[in-house]
N, C-alpha and C. Protein backbone atom coordinates (compact mmCIF):
# COMPACT_ATOMS: atom_id res chain seq x y z
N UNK A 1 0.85 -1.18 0.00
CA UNK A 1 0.00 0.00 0.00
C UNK A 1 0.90 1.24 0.00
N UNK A 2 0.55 2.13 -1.03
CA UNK A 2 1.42 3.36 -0.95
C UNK A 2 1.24 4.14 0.60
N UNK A 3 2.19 5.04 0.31
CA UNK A 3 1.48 5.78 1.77
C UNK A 3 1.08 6.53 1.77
N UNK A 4 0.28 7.85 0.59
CA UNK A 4 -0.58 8.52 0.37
C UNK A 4 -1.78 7.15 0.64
N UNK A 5 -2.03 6.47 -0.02
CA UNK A 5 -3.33 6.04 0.55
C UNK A 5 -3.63 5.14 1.64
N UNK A 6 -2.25 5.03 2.49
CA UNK A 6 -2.42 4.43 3.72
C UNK A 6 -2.76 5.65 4.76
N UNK A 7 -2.27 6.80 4.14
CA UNK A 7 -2.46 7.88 4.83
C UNK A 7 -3.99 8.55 5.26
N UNK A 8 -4.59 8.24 4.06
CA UNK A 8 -6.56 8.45 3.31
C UNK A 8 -7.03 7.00 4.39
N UNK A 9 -6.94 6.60 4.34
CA UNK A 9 -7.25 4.92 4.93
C UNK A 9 -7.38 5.32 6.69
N UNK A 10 -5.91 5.53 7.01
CA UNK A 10 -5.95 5.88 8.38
C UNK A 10 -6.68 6.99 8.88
N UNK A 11 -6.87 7.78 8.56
CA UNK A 11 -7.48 9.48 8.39
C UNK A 11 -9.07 8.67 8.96
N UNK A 12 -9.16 8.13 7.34
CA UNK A 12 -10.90 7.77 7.40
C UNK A 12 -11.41 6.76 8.80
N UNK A 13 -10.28 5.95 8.85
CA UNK A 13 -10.54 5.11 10.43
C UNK A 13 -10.49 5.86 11.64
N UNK A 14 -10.19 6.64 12.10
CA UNK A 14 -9.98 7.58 12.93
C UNK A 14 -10.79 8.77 12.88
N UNK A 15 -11.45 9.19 12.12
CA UNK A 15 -12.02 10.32 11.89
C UNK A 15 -13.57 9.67 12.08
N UNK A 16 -14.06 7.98 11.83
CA UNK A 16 -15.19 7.19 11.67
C UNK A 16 -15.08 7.48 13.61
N UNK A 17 -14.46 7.27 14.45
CA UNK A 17 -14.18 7.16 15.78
C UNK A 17 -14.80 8.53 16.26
N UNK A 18 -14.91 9.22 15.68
CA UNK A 18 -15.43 10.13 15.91
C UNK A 18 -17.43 10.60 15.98
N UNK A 19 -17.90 9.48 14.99
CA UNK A 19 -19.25 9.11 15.53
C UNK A 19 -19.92 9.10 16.30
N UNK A 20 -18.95 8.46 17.34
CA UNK A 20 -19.75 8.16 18.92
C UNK A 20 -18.88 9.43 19.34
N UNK A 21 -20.14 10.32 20.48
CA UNK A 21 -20.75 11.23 20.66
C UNK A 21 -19.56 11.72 21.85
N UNK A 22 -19.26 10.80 22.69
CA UNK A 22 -18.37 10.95 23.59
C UNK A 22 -17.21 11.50 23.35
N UNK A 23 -16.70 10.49 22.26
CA UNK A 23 -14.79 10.51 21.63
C UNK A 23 -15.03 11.63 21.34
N UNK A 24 -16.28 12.25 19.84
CA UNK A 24 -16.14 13.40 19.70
C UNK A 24 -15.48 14.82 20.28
N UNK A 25 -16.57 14.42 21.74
CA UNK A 25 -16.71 15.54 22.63
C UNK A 25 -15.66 15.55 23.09
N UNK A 26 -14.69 14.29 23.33
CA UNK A 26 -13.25 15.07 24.45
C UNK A 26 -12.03 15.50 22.84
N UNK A 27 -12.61 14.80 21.41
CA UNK A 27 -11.75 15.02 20.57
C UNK A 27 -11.95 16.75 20.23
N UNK A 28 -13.14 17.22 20.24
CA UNK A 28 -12.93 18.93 20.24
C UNK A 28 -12.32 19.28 21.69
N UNK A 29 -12.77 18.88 22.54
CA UNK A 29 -12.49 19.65 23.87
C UNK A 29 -10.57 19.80 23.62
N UNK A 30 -9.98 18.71 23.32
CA UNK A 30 -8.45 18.68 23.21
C UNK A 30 -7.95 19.23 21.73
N UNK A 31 -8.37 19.42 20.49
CA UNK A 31 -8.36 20.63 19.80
C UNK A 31 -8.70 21.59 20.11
N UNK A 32 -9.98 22.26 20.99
CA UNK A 32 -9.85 23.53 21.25
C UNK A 32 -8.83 24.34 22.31
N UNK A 33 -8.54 22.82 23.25
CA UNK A 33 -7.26 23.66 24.48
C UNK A 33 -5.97 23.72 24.28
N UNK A 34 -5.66 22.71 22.62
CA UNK A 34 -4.46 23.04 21.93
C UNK A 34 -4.51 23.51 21.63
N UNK A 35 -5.06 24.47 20.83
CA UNK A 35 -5.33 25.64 19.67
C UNK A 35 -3.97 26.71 19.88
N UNK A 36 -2.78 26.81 18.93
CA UNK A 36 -2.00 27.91 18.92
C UNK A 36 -0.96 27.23 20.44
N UNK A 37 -0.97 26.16 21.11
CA UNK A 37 -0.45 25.81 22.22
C UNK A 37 -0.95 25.86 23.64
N UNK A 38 -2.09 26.56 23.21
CA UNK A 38 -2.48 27.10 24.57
C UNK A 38 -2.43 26.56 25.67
N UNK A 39 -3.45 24.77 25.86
CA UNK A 39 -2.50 24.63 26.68
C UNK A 39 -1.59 24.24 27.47
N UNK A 40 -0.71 23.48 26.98
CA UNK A 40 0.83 23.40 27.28
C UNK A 40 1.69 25.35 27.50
N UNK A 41 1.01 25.88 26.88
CA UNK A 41 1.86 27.61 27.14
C UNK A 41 0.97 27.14 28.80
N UNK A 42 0.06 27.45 28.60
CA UNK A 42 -0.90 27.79 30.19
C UNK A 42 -0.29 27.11 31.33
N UNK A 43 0.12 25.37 31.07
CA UNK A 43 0.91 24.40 32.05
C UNK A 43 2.36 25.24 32.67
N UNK A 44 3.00 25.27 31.26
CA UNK A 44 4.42 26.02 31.71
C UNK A 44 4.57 26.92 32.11
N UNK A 45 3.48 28.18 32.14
CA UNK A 45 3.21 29.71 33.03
C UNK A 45 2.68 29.30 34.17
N UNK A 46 1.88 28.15 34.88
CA UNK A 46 1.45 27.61 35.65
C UNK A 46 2.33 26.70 36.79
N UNK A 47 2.98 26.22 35.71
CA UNK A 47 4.33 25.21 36.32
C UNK A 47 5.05 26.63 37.17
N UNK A 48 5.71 27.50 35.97
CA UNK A 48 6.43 28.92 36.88
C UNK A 48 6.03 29.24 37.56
N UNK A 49 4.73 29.80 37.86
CA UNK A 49 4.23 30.37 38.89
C UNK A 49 4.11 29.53 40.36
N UNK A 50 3.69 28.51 40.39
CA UNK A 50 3.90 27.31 41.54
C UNK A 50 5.12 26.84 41.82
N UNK A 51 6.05 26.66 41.18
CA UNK A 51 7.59 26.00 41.75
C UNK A 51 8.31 26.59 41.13
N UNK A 52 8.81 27.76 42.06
CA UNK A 52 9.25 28.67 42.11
C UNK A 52 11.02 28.21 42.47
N UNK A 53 11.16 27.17 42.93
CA UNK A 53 12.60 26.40 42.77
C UNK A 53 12.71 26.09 41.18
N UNK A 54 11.98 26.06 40.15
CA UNK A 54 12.49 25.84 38.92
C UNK A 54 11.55 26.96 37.78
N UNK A 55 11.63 28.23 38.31
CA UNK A 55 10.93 28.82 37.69
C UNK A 55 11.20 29.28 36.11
N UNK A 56 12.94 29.40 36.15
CA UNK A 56 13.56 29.52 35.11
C UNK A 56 13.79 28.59 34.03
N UNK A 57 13.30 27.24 34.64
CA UNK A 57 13.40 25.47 33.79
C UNK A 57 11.96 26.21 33.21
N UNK A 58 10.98 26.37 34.10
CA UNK A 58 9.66 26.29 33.88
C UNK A 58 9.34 27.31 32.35
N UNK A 59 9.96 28.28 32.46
CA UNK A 59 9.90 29.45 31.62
C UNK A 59 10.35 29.34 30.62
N UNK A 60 11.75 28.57 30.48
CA UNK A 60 12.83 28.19 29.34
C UNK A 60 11.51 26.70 28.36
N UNK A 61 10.97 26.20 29.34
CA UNK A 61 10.43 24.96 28.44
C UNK A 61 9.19 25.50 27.90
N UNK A 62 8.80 26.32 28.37
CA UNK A 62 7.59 27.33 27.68
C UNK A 62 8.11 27.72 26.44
N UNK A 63 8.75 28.63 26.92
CA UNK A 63 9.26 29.32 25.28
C UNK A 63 9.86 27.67 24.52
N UNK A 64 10.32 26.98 24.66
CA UNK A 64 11.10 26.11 23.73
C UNK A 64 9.56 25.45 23.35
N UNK A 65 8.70 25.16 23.53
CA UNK A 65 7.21 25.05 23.46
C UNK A 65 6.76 25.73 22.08
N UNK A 66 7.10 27.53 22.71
CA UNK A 66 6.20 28.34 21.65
C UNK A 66 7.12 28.46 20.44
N UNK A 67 8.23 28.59 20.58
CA UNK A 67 9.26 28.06 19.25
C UNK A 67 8.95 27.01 18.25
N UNK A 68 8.75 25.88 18.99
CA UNK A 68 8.39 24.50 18.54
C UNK A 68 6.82 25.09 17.38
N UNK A 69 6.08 25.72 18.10
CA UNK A 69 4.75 25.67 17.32
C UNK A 69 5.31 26.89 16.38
N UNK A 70 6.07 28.26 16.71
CA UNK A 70 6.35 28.70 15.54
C UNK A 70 7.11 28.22 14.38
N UNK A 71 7.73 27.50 14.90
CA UNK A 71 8.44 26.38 13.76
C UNK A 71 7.54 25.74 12.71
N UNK A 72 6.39 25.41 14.01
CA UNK A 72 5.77 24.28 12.89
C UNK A 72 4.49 25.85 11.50
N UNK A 73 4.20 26.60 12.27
CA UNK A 73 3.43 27.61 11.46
C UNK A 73 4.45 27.89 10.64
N UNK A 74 5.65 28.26 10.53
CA UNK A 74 6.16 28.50 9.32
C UNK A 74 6.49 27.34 8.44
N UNK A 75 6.80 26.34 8.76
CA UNK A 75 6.48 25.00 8.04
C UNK A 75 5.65 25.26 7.05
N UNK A 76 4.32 25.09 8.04
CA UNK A 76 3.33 25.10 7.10
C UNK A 76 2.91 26.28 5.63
N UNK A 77 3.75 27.27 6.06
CA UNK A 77 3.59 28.76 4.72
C UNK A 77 4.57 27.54 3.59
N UNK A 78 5.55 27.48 3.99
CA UNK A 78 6.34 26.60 2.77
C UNK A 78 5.51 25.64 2.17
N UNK A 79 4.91 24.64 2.99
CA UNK A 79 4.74 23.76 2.37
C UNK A 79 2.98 23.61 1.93
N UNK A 80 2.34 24.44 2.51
CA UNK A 80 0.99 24.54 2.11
C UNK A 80 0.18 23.34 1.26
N UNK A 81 0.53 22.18 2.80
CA UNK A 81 -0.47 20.88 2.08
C UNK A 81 -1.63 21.55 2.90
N UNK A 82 -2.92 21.24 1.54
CA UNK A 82 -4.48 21.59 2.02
C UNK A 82 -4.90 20.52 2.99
N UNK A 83 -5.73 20.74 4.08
CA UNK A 83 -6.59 19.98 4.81
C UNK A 83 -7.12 18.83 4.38
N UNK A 84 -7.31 17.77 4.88
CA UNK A 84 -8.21 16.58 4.29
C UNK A 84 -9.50 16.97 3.92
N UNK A 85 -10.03 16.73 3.00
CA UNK A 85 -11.39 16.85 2.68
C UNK A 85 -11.75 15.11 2.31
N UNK A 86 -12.61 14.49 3.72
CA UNK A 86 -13.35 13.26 3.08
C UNK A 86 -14.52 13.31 2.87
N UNK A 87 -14.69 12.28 1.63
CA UNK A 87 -15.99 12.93 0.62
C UNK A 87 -17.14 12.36 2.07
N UNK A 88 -17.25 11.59 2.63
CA UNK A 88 -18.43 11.54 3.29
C UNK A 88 -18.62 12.19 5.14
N UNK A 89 -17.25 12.94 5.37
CA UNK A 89 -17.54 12.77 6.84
C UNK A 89 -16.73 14.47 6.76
N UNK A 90 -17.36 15.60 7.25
CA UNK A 90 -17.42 16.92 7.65
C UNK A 90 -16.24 16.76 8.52
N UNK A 91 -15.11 18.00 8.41
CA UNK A 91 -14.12 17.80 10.17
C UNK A 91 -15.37 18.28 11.49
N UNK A 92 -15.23 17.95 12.61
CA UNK A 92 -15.97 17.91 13.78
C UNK A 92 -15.57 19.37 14.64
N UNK A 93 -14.31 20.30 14.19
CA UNK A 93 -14.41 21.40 14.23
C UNK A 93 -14.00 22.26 13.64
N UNK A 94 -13.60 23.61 13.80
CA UNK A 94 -13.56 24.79 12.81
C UNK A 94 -11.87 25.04 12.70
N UNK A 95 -10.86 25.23 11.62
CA UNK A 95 -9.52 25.16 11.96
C UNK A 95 -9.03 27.02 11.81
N UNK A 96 -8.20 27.04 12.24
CA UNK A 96 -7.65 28.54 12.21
C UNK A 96 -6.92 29.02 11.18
N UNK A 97 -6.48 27.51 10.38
CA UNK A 97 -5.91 28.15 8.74
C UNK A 97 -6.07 26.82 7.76
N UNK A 98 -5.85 26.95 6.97
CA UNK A 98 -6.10 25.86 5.58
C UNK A 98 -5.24 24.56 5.67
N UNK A 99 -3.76 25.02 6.47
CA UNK A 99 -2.61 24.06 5.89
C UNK A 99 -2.56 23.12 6.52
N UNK A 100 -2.21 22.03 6.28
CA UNK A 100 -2.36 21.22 7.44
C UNK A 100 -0.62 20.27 8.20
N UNK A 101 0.51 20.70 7.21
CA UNK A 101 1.80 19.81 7.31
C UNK A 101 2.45 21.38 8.02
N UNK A 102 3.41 20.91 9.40
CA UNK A 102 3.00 19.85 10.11
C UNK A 102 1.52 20.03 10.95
N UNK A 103 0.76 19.04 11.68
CA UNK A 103 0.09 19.92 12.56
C UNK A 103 1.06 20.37 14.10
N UNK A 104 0.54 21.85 13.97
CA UNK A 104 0.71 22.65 15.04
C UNK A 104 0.54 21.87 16.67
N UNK A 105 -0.88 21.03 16.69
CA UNK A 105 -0.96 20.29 17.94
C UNK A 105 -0.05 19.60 18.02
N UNK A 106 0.30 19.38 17.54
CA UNK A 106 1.37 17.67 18.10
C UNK A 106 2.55 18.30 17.84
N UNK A 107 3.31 18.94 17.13
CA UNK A 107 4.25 19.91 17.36
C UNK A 107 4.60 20.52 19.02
N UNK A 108 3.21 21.19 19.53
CA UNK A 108 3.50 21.75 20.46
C UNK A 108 3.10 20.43 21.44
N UNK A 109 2.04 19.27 21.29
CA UNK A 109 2.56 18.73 22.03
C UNK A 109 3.37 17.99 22.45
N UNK A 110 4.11 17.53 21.47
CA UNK A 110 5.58 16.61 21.90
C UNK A 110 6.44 17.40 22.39
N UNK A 111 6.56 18.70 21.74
CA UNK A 111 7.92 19.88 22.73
C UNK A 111 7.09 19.80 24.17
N UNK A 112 6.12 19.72 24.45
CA UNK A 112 5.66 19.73 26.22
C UNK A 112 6.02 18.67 26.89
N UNK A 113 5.79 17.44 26.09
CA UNK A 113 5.88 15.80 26.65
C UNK A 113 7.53 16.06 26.53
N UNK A 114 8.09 16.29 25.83
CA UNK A 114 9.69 16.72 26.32
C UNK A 114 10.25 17.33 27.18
N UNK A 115 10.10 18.48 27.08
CA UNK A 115 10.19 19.80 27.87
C UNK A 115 9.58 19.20 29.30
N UNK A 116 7.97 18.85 29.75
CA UNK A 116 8.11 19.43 31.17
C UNK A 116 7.99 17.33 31.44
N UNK A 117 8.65 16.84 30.72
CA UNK A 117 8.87 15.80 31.38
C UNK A 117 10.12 15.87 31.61
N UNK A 118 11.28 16.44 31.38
CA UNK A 118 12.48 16.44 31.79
C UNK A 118 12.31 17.10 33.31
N UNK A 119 11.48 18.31 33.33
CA UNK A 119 11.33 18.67 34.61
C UNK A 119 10.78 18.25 36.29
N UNK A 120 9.42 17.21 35.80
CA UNK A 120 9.29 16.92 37.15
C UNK A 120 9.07 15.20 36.59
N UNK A 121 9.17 14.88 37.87
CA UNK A 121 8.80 13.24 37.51
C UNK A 121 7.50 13.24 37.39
N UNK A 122 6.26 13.82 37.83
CA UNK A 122 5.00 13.88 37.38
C UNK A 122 4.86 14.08 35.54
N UNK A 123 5.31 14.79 35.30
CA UNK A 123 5.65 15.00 33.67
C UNK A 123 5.84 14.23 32.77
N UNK A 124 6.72 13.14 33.59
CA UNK A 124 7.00 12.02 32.39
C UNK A 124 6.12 11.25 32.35
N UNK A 125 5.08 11.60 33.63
CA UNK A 125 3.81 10.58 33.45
C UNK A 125 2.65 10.37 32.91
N UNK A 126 2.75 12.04 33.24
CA UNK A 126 1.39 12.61 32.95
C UNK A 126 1.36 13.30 31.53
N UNK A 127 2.01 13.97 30.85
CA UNK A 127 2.08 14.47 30.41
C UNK A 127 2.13 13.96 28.82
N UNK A 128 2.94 12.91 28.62
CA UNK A 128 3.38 12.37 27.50
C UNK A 128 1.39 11.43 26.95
N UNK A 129 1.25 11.22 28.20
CA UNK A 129 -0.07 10.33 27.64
C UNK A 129 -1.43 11.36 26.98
N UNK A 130 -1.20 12.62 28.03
CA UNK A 130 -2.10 14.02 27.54
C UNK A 130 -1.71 14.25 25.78
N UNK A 131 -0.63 14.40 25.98
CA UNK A 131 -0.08 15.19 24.61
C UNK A 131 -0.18 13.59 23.51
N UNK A 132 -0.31 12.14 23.50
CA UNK A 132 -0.74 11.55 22.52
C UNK A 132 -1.81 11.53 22.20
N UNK A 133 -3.01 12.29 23.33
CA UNK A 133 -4.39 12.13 23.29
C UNK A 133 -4.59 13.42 21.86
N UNK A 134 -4.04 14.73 22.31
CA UNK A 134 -3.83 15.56 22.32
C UNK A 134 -3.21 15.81 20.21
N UNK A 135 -2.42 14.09 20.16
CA UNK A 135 -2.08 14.34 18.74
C UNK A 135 -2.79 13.27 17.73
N UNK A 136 -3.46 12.43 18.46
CA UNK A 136 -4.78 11.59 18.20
C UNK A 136 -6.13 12.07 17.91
N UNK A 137 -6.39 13.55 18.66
CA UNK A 137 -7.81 14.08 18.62
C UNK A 137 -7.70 14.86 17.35
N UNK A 138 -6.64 15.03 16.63
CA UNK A 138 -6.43 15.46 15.12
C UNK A 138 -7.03 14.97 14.13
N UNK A 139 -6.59 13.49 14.08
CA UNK A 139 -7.18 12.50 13.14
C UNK A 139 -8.53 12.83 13.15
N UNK A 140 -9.35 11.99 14.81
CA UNK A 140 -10.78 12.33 14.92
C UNK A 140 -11.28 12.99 14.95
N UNK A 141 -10.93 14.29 14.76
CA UNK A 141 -12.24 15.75 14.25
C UNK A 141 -11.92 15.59 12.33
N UNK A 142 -10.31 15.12 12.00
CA UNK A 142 -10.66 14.97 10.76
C UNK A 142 -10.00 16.57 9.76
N UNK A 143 -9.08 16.77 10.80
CA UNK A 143 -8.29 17.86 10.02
C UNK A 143 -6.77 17.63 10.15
N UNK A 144 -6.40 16.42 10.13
CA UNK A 144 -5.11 16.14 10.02
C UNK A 144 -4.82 14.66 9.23
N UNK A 145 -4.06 14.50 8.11
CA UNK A 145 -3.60 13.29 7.92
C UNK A 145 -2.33 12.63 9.22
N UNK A 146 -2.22 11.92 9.01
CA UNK A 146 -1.56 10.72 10.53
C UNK A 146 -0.20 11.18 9.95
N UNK A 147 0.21 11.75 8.52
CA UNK A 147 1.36 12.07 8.56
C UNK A 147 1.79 13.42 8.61
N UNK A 148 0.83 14.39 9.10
CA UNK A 148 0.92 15.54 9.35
C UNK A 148 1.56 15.72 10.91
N UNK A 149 0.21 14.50 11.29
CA UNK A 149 0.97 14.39 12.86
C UNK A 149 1.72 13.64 13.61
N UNK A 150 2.54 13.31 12.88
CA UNK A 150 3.74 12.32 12.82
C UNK A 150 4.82 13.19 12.66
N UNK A 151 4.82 14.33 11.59
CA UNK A 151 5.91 15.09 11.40
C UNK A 151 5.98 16.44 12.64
N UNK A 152 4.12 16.53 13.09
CA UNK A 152 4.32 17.51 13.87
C UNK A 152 5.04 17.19 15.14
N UNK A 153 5.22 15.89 15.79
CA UNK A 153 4.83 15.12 16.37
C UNK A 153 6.70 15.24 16.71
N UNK A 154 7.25 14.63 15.45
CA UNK A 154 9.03 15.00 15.47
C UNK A 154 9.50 16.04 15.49
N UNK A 155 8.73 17.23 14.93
CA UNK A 155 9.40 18.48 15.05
C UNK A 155 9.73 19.16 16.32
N UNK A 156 8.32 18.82 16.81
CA UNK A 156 8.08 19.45 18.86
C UNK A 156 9.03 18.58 19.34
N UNK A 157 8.88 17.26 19.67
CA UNK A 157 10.52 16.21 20.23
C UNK A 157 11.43 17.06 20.05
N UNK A 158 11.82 16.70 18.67
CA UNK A 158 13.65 17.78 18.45
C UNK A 158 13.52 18.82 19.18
N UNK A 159 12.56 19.96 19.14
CA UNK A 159 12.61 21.09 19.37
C UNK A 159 13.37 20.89 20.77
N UNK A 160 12.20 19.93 21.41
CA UNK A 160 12.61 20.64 22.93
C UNK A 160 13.57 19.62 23.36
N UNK A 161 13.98 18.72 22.26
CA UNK A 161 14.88 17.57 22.77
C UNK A 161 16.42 18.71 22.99
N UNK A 162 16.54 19.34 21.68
CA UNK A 162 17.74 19.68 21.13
C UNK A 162 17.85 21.29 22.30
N UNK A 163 16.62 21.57 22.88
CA UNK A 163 16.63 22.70 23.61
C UNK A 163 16.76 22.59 25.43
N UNK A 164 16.50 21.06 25.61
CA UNK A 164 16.56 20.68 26.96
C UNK A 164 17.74 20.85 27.91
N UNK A 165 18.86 20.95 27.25
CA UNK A 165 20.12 21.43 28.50
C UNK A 165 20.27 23.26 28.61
N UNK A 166 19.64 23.78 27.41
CA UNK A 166 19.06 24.72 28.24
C UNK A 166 17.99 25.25 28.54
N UNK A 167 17.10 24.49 28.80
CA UNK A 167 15.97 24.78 29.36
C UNK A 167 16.12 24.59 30.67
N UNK A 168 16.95 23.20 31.49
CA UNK A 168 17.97 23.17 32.77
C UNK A 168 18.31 24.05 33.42
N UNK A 169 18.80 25.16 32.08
CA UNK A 169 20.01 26.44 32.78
C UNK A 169 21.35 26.29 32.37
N UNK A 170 21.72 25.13 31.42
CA UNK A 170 22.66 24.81 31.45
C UNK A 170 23.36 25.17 29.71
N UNK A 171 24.07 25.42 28.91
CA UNK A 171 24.33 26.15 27.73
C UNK A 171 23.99 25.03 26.70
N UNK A 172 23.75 25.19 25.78
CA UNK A 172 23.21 24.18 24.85
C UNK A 172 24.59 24.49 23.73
N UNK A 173 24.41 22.95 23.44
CA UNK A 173 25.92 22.83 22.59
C UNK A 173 25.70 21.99 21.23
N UNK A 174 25.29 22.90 20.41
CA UNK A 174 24.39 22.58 18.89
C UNK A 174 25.52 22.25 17.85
């Protein structure tokens, strides 16, 4: 199977998951609190403000966060792949621009599942399972191919992989 149409295939299985009324509902609820990063930005201004012993980790993995998603928005001006359109099933919500490579969600959420899992041990727990939900609820509203969020998915990793010794405090050596 090529992978343009393993790509159409997977889309359509995942986006069918979206039927039942429930998945729907937490699949917008986690597109609308990703939207632009929001919130993973909100966690890491939240994280700062409460532990105040790592306020500067907390702040550094934010921004390496909002980098990550500006990365991925300029991505997307270059490469301007259009949105899925499947002929029988509507996306389940409204998107903020046309393009869809990489997606922005999973961009910003893998730089978070990086970023504030290096920081607390709660993070590596919690966090990584939020942010797959988080790059899964793409498919099922039906505005992302699986390889949109696959690439968004590596871009956020690197970001905050390649940004994590200084997000520490410690000098980053590129």
């Amino acid at each position: 199977m090529r992978t343009i149409e393993a790509d159409h295939r997977l889309l359509s299985a995942m986006r069918d998951c979206g039927g039942d009324p429930r998945i729907a509902a937490a699949a917008r609820a986690l597109s609308w609190s990703g939207e632009h990063g929001a919130l993973w930005l909100a966690a890491g201004l939240t994280g700062a403000a409460l532990d105040r012993e790592r306020r500067g980790p907390w702040l550094r993995g934010t921004a390496l966060i909002g980098a990550a998603h500006l990365a991925s928005m300029g991505i997307k001006r270059l490469v301007r792949r259009p949105r899925p359109q499947l002929p029988a099933q509507q996306p389940l919500v409204k998107t903020a621009g046309r393009h869809s490579f990489p997606s922005s969600h999973a961009t910003s959420a893998a730089a978070a599942a990086v970023a504030f899992g290096a920081l607390r041990p709660a993070g590596r727990h919690v966090v990584p399972p939020l942010a797959a939900m988080m790059c899964v609820s793409r498919l099922v509203v039906g505005v992302h191919y699986p390889s949109d969020v696959a690439a968004g998915a590596l871009l956020g990793g690197l970001t905050a992989g390649v940004g994590a010794q200084w997000m520490k405090g410690g000098v980053a050596h590129v």
